[in-house]
N, C-alpha and C. Protein backbone atom coordinates (compact mmCIF):
# COMPACT_ATOMS: atom_id res chain seq x y z
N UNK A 1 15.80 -9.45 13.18
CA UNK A 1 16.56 -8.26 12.86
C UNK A 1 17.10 -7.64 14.14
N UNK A 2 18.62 -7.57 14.24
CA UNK A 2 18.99 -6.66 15.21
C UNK A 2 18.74 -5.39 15.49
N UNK A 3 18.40 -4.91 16.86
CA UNK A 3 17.41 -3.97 17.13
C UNK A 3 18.36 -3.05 17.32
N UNK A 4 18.02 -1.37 16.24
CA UNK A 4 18.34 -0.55 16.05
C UNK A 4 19.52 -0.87 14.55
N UNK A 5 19.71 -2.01 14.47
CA UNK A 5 20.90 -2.03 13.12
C UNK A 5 20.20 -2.37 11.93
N UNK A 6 20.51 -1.76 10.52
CA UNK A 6 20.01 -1.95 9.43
C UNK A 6 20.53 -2.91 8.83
N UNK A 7 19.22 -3.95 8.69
CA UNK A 7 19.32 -5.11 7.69
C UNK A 7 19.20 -4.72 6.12
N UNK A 8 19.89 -4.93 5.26
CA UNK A 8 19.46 -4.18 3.92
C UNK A 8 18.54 -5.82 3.36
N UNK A 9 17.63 -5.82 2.75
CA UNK A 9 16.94 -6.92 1.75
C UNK A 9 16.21 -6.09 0.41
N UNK A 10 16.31 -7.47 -0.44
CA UNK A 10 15.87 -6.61 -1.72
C UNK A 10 14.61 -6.39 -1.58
N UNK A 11 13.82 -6.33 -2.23
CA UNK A 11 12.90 -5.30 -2.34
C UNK A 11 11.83 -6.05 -3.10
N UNK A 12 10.81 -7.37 -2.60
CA UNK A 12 10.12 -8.31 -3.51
C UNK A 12 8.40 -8.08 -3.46
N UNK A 13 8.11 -8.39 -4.03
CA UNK A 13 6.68 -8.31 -3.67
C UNK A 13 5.60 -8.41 -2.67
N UNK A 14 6.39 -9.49 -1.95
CA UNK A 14 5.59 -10.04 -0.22
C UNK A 14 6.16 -8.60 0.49
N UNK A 15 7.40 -7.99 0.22
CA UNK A 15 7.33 -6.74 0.77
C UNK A 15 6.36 -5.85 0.56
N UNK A 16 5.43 -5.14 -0.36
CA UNK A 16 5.01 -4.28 -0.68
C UNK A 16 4.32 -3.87 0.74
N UNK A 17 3.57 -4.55 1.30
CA UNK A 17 2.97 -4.16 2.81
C UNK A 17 4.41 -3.15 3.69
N UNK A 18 5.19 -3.34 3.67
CA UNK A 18 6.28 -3.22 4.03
C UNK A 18 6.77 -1.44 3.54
N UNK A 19 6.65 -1.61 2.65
CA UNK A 19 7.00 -0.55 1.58
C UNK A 19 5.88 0.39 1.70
N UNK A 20 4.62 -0.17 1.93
CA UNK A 20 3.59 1.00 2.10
C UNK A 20 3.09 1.66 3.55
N UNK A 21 3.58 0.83 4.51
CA UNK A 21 4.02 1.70 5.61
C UNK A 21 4.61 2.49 5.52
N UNK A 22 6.14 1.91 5.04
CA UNK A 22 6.99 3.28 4.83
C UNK A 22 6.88 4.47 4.41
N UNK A 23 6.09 4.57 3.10
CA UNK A 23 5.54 5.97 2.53
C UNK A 23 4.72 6.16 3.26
N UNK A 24 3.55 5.75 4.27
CA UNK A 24 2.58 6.44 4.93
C UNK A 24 3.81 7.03 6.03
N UNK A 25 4.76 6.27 6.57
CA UNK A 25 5.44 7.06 8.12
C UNK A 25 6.28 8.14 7.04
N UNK A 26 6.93 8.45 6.40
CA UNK A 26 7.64 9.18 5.22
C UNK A 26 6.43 10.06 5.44
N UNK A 27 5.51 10.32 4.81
CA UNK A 27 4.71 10.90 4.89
C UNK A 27 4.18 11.90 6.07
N UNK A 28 4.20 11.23 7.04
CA UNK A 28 4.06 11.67 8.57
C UNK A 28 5.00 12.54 9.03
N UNK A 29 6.06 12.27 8.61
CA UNK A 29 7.13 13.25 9.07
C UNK A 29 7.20 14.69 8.06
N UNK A 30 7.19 14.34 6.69
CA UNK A 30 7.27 14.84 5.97
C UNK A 30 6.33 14.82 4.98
N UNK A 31 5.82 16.04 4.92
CA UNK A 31 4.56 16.23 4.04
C UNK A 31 4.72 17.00 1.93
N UNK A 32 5.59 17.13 1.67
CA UNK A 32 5.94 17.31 0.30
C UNK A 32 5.87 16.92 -0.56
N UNK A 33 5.66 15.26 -0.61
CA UNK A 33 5.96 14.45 -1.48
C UNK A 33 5.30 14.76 -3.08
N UNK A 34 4.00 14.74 -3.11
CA UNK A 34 3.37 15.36 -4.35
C UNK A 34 2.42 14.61 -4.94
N UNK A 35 2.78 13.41 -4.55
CA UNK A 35 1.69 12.10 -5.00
C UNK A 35 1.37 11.38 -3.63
N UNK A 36 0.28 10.68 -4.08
CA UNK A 36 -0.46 10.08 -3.27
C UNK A 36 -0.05 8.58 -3.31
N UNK A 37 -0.16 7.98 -2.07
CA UNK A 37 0.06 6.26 -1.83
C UNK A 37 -1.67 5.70 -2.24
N UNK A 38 -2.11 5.87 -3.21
CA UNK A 38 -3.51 5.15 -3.39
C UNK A 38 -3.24 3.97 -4.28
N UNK A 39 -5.12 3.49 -4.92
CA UNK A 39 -4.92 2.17 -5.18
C UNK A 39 -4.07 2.18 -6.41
N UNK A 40 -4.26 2.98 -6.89
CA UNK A 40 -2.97 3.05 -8.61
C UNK A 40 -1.72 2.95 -8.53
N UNK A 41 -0.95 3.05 -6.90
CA UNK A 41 -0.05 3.17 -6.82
C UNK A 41 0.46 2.17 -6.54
N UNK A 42 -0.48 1.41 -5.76
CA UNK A 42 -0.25 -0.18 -5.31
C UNK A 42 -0.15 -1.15 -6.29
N UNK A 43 -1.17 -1.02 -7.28
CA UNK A 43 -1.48 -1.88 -7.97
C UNK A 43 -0.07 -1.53 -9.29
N UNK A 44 0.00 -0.47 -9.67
CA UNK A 44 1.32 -0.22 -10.16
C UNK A 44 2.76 -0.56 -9.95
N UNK A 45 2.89 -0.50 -8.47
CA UNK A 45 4.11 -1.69 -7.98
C UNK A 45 4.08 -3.03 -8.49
N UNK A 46 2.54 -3.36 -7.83
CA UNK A 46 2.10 -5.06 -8.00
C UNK A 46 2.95 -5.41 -9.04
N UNK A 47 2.18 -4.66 -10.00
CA UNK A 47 2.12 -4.93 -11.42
C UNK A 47 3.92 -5.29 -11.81
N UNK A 48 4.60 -4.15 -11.50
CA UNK A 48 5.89 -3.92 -11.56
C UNK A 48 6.75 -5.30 -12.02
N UNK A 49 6.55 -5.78 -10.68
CA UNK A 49 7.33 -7.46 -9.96
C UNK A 49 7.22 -8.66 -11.52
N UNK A 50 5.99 -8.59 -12.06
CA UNK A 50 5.45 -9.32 -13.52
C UNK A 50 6.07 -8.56 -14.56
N UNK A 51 6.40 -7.54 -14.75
CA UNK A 51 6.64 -6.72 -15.97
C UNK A 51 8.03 -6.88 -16.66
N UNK A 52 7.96 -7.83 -17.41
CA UNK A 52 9.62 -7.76 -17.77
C UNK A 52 10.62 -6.50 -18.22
N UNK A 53 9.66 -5.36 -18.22
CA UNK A 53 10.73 -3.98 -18.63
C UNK A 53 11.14 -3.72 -17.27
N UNK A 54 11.15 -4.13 -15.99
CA UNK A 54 11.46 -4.15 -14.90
C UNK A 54 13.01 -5.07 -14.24
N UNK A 55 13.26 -5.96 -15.12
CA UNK A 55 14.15 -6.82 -15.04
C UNK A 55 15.50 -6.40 -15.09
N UNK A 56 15.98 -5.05 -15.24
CA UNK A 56 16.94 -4.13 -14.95
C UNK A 56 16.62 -3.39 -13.88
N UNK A 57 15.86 -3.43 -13.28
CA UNK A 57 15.59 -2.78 -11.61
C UNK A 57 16.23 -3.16 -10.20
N UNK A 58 16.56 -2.29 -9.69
CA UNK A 58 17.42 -3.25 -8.05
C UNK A 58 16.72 -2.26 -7.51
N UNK A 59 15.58 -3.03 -6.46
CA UNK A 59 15.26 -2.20 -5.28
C UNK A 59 15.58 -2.70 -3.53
N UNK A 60 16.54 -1.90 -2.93
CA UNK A 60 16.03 -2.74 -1.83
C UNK A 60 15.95 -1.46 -0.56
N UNK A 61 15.49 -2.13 0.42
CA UNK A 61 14.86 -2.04 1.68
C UNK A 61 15.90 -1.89 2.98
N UNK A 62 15.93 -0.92 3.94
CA UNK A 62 16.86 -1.04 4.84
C UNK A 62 15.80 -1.16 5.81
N UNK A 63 15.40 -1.99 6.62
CA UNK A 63 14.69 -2.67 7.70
C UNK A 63 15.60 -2.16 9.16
N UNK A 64 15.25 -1.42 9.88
CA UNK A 64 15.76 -1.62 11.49
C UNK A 64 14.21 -1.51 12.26
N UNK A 65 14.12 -2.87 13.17
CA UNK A 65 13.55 -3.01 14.16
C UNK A 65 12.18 -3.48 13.78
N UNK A 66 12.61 -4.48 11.96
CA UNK A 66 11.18 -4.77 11.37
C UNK A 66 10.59 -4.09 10.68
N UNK A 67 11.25 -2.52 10.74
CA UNK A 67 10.26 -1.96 9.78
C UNK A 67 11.12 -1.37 8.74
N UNK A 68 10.43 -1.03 7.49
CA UNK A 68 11.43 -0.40 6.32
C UNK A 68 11.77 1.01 7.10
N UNK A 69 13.20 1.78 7.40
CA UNK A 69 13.27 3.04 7.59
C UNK A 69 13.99 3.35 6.17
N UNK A 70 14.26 2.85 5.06
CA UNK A 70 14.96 3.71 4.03
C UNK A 70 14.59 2.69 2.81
N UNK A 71 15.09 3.31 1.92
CA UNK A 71 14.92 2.80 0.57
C UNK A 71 15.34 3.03 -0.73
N UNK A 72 16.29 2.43 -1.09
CA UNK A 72 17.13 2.87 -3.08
C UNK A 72 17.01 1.99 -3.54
N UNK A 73 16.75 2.61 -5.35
CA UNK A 73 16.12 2.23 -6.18
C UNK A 73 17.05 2.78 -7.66
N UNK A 74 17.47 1.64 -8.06
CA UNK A 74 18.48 1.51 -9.25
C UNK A 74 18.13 1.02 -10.46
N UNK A 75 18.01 1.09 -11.63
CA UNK A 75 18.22 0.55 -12.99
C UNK A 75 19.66 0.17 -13.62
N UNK A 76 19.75 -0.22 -14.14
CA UNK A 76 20.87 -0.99 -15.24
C UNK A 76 20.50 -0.07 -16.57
N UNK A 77 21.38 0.47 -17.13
CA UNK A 77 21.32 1.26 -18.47
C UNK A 77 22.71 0.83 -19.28
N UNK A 78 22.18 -0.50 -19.94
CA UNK A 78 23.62 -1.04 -21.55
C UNK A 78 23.19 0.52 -22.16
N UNK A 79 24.33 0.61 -22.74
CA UNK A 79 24.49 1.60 -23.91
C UNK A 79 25.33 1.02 -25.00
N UNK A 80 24.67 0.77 -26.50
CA UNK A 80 25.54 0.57 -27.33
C UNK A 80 26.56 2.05 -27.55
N UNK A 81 26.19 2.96 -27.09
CA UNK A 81 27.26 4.50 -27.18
C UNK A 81 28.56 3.30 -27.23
N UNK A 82 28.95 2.99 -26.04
CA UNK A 82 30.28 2.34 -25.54
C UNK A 82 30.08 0.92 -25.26
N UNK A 83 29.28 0.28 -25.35
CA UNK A 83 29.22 -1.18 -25.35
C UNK A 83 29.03 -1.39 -23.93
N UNK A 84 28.94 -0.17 -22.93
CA UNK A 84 29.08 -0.55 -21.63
C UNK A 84 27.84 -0.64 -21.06
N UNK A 85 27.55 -1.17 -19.49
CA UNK A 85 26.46 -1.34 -18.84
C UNK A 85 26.41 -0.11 -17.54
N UNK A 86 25.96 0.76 -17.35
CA UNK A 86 25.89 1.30 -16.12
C UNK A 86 24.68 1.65 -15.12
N UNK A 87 24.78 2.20 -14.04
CA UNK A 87 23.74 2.08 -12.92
C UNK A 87 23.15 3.42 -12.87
N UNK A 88 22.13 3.35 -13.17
CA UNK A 88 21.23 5.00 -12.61
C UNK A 88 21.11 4.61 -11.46
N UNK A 89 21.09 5.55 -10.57
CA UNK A 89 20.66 5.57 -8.96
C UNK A 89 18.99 6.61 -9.04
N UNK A 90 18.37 6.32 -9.26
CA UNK A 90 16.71 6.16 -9.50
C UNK A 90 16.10 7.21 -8.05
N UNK A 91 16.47 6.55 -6.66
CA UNK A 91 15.74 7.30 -5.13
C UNK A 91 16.46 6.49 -4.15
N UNK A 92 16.96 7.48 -3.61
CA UNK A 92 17.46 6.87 -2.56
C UNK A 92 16.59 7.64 -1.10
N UNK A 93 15.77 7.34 0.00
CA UNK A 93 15.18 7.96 0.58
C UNK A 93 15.43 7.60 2.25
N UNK A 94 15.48 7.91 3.16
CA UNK A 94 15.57 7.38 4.25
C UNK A 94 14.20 7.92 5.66
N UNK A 95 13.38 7.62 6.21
CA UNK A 95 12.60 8.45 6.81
C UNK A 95 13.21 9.53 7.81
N UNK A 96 13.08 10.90 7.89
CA UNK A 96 13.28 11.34 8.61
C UNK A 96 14.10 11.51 9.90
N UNK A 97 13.17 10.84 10.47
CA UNK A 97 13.62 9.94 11.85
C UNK A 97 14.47 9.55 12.22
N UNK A 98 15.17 8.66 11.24
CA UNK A 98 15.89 7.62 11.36
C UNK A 98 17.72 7.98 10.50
N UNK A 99 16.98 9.32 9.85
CA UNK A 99 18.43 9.57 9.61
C UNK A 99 19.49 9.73 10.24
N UNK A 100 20.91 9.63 9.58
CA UNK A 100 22.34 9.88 10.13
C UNK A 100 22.39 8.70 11.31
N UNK A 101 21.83 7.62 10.67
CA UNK A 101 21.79 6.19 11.82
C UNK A 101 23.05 5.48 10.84
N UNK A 102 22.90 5.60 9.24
CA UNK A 102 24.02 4.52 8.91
C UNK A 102 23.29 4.22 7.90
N UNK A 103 22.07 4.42 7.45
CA UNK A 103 20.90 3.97 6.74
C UNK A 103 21.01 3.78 5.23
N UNK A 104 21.53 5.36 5.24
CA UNK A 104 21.45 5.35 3.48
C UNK A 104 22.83 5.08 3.10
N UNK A 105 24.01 4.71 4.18
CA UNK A 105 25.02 4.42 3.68
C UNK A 105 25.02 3.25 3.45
N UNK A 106 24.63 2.23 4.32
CA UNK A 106 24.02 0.92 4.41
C UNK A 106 23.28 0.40 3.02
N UNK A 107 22.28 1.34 2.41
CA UNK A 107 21.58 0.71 1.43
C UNK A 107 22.94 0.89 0.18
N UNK A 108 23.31 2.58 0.24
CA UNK A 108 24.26 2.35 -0.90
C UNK A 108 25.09 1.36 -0.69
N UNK A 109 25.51 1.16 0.11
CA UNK A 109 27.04 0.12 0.24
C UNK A 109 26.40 -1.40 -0.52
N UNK A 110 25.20 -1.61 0.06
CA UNK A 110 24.83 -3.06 -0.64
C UNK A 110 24.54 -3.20 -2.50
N UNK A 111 24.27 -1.50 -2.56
CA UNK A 111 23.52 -1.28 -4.18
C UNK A 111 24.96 -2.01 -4.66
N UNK A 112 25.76 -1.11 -4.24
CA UNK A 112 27.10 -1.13 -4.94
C UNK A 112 27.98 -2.58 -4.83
N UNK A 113 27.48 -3.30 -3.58
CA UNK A 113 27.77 -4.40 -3.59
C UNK A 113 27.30 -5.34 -5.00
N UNK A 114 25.77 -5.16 -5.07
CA UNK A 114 25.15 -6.33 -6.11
C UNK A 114 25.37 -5.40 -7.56
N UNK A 115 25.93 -3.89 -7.80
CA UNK A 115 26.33 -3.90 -8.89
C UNK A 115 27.55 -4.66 -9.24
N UNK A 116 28.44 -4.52 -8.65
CA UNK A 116 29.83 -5.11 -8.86
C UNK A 116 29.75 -6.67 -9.12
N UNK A 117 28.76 -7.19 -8.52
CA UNK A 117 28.59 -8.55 -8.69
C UNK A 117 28.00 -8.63 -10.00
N UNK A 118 27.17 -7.42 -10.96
CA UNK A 118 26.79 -7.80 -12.02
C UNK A 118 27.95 -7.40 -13.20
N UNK A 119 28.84 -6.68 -12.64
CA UNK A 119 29.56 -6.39 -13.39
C UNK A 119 29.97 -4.81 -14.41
N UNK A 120 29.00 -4.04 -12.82
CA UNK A 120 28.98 -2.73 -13.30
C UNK A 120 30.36 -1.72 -12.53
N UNK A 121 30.30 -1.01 -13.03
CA UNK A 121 31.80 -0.14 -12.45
C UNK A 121 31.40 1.46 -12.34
N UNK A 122 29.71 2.05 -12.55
CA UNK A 122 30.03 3.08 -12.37
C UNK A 122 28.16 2.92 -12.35
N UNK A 123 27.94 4.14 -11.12
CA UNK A 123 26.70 4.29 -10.66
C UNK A 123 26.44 5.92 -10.69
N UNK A 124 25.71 6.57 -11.97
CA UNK A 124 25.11 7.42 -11.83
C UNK A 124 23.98 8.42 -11.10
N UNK A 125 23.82 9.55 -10.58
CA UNK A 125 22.89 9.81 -10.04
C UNK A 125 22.60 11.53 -10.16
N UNK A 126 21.22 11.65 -10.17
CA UNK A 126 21.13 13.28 -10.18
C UNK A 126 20.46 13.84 -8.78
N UNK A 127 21.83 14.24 -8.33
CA UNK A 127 21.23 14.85 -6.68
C UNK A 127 20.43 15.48 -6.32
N UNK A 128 19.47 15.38 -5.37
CA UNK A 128 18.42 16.23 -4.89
C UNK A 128 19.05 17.51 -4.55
N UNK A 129 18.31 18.71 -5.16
CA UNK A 129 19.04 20.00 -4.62
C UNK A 129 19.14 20.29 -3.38
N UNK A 130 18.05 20.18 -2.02
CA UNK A 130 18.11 20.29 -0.60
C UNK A 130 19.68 19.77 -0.01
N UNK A 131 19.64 21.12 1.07
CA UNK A 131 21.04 20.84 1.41
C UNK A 131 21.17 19.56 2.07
N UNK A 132 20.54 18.76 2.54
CA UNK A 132 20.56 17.09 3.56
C UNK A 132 21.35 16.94 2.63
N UNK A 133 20.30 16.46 1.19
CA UNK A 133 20.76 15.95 0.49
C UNK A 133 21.94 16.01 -0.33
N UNK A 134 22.24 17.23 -0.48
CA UNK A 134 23.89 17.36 -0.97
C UNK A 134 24.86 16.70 -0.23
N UNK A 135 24.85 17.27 1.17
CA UNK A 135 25.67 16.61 2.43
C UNK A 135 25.92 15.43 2.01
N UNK A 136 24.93 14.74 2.05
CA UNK A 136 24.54 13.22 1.49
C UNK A 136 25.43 12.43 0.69
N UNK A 137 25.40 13.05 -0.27
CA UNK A 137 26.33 12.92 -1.68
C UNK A 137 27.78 13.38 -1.97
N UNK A 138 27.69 14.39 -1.11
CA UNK A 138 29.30 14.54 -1.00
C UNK A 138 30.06 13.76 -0.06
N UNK A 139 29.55 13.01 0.58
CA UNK A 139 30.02 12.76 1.91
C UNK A 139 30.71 11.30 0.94
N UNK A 140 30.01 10.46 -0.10
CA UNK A 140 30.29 9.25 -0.69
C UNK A 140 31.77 9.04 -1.46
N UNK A 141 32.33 8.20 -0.25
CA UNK A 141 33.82 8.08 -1.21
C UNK A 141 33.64 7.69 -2.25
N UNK A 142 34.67 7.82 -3.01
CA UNK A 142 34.79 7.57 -4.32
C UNK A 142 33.60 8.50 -5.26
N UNK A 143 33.26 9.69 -4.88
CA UNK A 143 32.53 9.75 -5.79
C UNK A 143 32.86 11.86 -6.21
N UNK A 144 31.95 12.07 -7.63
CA UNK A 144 32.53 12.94 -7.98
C UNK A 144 31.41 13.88 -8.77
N UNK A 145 31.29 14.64 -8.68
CA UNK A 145 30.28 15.80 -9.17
C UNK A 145 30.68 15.80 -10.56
N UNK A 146 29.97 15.63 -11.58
CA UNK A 146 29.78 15.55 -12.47
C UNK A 146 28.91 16.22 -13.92
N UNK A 147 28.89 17.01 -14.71
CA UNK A 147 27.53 17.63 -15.36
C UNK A 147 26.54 17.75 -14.57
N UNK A 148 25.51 18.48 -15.44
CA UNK A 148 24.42 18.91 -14.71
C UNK A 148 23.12 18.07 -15.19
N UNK A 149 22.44 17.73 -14.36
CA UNK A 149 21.35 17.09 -14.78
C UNK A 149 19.99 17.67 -15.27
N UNK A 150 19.03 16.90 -15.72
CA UNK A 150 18.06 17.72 -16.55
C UNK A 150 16.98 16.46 -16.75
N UNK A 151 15.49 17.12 -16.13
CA UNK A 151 14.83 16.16 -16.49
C UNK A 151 14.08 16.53 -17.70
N UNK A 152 13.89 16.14 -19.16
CA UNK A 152 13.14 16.24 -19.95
C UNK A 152 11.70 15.38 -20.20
N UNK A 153 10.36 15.80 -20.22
CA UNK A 153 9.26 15.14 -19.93
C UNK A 153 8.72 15.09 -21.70
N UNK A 154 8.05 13.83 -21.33
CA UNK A 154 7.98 13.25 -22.76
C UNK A 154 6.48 13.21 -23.02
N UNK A 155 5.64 14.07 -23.56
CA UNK A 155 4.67 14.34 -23.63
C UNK A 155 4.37 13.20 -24.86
């Protein structure tokens, strides 16, 4: 891996070591998160990779200098509504550190790469309210503020 440039790769299981650094250095910088990296969490990924309700998932990894510094995480949502297929954008995260390097433009640019290759044309997402994160999102050509989002919990 070229040193200091982001390699994007998907996001497989031999990674998970990979991936759980990342949330411990994520962590280090930034203490908010709300959940814990323990064994339920691991074993819940594991699990993930086997699970065929997973098979609409795109995760990948932006690697500079060997190590994961970022990370987005997409689903596929068919809707018979319109017969169409489209992309939730799930987390897009980058560590701290390492932001405003190219990172999270880098991961989106590839999401959007392997949607188009599946044959999707439109990638949904509900923005983090923090101002980074707006910046973030406005900054993405082609893209457009849209309704308001709403998480409903399913007891």
């Amino acid at each position: 891996m070229n040193s200091g440039k982001c390699t994007v790769l998907p996001f497989t299981e031999e990674r998970i070591p990979d991936v759980l650094d990342f949330e411990k250095r994520l962590r280090e910088e930034e203490d908010f998160w709300g959940w814990e990296i323990d064994g339920a969490y691991v074993e819940s990924v594991r699990a993930s990779f086997k699970d065929p309700r997973f098979d609409n998932s795109i995760s990948l990894l932006g690697y500079v200098d060997g190590s994961v510094a970022g990370r987005i995480d997409a689903v596929l949502i068919p809707s018979r509504f319109d017969g169409s297929v489209k992309a939730y954008l799930d987390w897009i995260c980058v560590i701290k550190s390492q932001r405003h390097r190219g990172i999270a433009q880098a991961l989106l640019a590839e999401l959007k790469r392997v949607l188009k290759g599946r044959g999707i044309d439109t990638l949904i997402a509900l923005t983090a309210s923090n101002d980074e994160a707006q910046r973030f999102y406005r900054s993405i050509p082609g893209s457009e503020m849209h309704d308001t989002g709403i998480w409903i919990c399913i007891r």
